[in-house]
N, C-alpha and C. Protein backbone atom coordinates (compact mmCIF):
# COMPACT_ATOMS: atom_id res chain seq x y z
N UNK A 1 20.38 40.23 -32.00
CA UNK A 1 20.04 41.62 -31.84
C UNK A 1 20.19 42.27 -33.21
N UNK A 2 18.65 42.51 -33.50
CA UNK A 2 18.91 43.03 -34.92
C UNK A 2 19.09 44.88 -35.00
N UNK A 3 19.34 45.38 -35.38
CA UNK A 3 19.63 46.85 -35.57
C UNK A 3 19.01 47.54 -36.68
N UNK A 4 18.13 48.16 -36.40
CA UNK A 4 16.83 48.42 -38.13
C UNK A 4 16.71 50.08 -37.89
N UNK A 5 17.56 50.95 -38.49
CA UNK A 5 17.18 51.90 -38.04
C UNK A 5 16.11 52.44 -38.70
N UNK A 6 15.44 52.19 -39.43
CA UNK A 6 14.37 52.46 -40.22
C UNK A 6 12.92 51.81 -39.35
N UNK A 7 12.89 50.95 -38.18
CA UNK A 7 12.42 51.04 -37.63
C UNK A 7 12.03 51.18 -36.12
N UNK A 8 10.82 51.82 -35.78
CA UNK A 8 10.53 52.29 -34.08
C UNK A 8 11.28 51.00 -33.53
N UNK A 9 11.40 51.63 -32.06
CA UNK A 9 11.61 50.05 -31.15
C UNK A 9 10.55 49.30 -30.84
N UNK A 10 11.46 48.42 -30.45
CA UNK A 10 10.17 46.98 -30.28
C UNK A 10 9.91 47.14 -28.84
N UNK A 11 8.19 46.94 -28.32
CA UNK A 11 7.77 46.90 -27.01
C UNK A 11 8.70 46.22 -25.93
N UNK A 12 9.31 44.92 -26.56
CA UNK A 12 10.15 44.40 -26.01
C UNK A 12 11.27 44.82 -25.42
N UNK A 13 12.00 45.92 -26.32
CA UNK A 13 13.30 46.57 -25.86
C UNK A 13 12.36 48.32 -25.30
N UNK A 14 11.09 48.57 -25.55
CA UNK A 14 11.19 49.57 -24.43
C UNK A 14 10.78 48.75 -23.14
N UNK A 15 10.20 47.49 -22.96
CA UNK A 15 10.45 47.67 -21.66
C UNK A 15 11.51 47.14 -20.45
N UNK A 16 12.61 46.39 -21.63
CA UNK A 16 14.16 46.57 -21.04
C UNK A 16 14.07 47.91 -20.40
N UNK A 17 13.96 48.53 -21.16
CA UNK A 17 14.40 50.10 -20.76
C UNK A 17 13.80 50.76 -19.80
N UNK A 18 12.59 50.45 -19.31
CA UNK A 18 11.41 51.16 -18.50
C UNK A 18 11.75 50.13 -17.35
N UNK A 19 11.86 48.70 -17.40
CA UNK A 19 11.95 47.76 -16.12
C UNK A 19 13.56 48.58 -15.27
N UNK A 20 13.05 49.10 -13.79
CA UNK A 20 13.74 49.57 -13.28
C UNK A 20 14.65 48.67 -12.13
N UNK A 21 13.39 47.68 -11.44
CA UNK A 21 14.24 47.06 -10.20
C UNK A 21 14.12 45.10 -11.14
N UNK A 22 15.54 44.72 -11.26
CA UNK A 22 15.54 43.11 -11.96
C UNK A 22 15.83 42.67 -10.58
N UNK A 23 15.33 42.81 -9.81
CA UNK A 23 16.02 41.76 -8.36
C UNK A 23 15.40 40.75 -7.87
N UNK A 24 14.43 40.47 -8.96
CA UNK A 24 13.41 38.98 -8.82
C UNK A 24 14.42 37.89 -10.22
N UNK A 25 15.53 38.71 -10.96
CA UNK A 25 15.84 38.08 -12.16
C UNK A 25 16.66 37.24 -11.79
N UNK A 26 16.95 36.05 -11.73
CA UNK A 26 18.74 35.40 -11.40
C UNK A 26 18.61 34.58 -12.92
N UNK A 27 19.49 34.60 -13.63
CA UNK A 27 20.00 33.54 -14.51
C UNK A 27 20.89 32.57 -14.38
N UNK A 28 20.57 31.47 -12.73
CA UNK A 28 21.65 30.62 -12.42
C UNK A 28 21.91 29.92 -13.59
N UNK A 29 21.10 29.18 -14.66
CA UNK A 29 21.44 28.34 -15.36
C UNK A 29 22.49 29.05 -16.62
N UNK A 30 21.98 30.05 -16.54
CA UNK A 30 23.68 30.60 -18.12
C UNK A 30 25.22 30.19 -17.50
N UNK A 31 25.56 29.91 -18.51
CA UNK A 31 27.08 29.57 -18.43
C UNK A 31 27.54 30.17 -19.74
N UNK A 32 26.94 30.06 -21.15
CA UNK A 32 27.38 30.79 -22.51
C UNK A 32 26.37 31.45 -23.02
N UNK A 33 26.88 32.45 -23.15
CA UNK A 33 25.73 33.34 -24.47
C UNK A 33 26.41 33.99 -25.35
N UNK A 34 25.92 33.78 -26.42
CA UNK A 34 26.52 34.27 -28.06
C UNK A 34 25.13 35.31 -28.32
N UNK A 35 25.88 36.38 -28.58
CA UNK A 35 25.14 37.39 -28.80
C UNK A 35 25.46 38.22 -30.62
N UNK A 36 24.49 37.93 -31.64
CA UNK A 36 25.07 38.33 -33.08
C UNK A 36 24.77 39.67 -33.26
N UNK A 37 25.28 40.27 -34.60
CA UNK A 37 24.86 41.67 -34.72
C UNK A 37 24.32 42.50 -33.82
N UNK A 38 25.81 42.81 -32.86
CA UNK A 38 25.51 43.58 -31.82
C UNK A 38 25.82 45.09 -32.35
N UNK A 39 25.06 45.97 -31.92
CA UNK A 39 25.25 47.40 -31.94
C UNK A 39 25.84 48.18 -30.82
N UNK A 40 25.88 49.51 -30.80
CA UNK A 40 25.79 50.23 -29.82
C UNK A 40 24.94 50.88 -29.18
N UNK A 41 23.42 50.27 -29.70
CA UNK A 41 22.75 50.56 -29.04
C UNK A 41 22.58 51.01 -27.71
N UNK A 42 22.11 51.59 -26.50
CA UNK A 42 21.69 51.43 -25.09
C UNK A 42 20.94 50.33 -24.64
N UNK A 43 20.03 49.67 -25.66
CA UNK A 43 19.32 48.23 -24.91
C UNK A 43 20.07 47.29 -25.26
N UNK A 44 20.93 47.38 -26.22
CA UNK A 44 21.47 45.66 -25.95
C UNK A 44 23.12 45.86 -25.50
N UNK A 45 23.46 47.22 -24.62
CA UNK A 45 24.15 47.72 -23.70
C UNK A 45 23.69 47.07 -22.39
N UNK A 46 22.64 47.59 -22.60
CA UNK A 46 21.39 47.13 -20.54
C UNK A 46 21.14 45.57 -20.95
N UNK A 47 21.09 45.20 -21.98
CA UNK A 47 20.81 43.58 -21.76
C UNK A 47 22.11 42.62 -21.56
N UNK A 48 23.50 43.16 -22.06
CA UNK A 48 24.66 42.40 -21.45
C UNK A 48 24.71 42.73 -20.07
N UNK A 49 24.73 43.78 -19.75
CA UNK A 49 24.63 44.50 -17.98
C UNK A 49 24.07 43.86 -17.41
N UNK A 50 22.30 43.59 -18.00
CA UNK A 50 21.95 42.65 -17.03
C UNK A 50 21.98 41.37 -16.79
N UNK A 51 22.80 40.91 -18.16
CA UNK A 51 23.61 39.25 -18.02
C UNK A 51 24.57 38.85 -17.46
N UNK A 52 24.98 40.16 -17.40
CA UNK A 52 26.61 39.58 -16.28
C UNK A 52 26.05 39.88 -14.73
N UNK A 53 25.25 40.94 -14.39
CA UNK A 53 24.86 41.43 -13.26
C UNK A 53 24.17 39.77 -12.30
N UNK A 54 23.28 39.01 -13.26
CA UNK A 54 22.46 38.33 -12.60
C UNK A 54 22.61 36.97 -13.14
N UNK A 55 23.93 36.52 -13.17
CA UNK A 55 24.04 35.03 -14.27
C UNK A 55 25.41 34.68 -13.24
N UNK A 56 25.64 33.82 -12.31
CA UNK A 56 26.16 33.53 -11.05
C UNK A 56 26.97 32.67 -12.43
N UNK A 57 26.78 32.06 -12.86
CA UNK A 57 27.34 30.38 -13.21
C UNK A 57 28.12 31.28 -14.59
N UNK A 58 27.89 32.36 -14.97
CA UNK A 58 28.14 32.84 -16.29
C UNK A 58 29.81 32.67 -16.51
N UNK A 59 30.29 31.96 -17.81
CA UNK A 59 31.88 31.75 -17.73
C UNK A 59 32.43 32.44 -19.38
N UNK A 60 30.90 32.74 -20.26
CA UNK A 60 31.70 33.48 -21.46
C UNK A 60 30.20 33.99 -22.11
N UNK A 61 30.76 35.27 -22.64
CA UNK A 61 29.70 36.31 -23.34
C UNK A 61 30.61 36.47 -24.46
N UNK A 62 30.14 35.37 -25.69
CA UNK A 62 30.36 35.93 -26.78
C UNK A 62 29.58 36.85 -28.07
N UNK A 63 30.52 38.10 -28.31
CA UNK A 63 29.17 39.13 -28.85
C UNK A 63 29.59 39.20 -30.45
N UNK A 64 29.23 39.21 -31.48
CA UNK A 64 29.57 39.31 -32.77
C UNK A 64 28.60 40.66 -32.85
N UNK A 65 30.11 41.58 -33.23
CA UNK A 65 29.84 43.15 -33.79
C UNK A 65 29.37 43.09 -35.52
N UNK A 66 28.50 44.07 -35.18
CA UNK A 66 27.46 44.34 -36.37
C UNK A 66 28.37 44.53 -37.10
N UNK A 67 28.36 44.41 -39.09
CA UNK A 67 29.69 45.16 -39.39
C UNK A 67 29.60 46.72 -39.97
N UNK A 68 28.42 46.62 -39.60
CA UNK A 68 28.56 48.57 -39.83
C UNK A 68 29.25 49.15 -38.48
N UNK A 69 29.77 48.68 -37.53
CA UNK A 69 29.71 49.29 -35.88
C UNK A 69 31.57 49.38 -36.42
N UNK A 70 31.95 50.79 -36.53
CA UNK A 70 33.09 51.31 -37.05
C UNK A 70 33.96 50.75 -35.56
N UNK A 71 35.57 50.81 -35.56
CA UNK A 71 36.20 50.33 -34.77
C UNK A 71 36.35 51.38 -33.43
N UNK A 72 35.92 52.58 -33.74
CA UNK A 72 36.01 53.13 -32.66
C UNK A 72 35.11 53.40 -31.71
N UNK A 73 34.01 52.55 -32.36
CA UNK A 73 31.95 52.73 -31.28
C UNK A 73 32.73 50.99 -30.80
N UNK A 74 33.27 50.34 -31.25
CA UNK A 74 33.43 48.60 -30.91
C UNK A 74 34.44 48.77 -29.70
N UNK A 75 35.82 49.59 -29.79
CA UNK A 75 36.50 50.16 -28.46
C UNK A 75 35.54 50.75 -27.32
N UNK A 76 34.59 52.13 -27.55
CA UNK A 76 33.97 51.93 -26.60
C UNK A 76 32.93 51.09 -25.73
N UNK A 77 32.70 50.50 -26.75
CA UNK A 77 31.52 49.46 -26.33
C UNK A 77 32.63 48.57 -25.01
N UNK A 78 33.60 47.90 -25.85
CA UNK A 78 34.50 47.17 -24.89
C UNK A 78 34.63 47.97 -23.78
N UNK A 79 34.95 49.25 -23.69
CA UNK A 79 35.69 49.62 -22.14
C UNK A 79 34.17 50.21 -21.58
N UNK A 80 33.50 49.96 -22.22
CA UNK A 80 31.66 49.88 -21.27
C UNK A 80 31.72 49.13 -20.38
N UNK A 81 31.68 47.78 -21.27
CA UNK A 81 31.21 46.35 -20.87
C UNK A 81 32.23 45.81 -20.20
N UNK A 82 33.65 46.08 -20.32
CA UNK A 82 34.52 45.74 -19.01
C UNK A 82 34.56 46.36 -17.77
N UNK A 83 33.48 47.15 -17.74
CA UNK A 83 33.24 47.79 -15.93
C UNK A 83 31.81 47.46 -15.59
N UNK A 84 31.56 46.15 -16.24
CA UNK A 84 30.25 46.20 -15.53
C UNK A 84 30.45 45.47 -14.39
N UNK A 85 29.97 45.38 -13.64
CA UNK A 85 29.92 44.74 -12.40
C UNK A 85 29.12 43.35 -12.90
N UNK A 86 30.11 41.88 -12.24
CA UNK A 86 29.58 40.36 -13.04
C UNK A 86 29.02 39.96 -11.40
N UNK A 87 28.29 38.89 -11.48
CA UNK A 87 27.94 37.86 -10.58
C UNK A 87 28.83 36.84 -10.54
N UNK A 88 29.49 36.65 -11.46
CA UNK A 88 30.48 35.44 -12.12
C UNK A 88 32.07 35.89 -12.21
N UNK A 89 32.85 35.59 -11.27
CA UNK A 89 34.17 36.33 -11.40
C UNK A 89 34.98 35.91 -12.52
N UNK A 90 34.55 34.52 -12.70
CA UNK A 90 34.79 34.21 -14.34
C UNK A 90 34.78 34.35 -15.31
N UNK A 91 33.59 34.94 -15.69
CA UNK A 91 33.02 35.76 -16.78
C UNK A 91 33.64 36.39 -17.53
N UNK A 92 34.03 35.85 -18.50
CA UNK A 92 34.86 36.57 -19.60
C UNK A 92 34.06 36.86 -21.00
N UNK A 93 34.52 38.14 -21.78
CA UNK A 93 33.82 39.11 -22.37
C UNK A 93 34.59 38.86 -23.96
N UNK A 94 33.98 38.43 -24.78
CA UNK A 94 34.78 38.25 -26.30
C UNK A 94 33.89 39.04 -27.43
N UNK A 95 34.94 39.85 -27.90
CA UNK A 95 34.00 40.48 -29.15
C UNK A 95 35.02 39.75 -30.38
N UNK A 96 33.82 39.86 -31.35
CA UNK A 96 34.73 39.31 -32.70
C UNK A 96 33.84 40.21 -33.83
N UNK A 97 34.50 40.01 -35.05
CA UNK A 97 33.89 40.59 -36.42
C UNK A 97 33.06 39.59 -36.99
N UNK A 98 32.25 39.69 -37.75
CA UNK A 98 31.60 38.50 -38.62
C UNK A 98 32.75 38.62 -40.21
C-alpha cells in the first residue's frame, strides 16, 4: 500500500470504497498477510476490515507502518483495527516500524 499524496486515487481503491455489500467475498484460503507502508488512510483501513471480516482460516495480519505515520495516527490506527469484528478468533493483529 503505497501512499502518494501527490496523487488522485486509484480506480482500484475507489471502488473498495463504492463496493457496498462483500457477501459473495470469503477468503478461506488466507492464513498470513503482510501488509507494507501502511497509512492511515480510510481504504487500506476498509481493506484490513475486510480481511479479518471474511478470512475464516486468518491466524496473523502483519502491517509495516509507513514511516512518515507519526506515533499517535499508528495508536489510533491500532485501537481501530482491534474492534473490528474477525471471522478468525485467532487472528492476531501486529504492527511494526520499518
Amino acid at each position: 500500500m503505497q501512499y502518494n499524496p501527490n496523487e488522485a486515487m486509484s480506480k482500484t481503491a475507489m471502488n473498495l470504497i463504492d463496493q457496498q455489500d462483500y457477501s459473495y467475498a470469503v477468503l478461506a484460503h488466507l492464513r498470513v498477510i503482510t501488509i507494507t507502508n501502511f497509512t492511515n488512510m480510510k481504504t487500506g483501513l476498509d481493506f484490513v476490515k475486510l480481511v479479518l471480516a471474511k478470512s475464516p482460516m486468518l491466524k496473523m495480519v502483519d502491517i509495516v507502518i509507513d514511516k512518515r505515520v507519526d506515533i499517535n495516527s499508528e495508536v489510533k490506527m491500532l485501537k481501530e483495527l482491534v474492534r473490528y469484528p474477525r471471522a478468525s478468533a485467532k487472528a492476531e493483529i501486529r504492527f511494526e516500524r520499518p
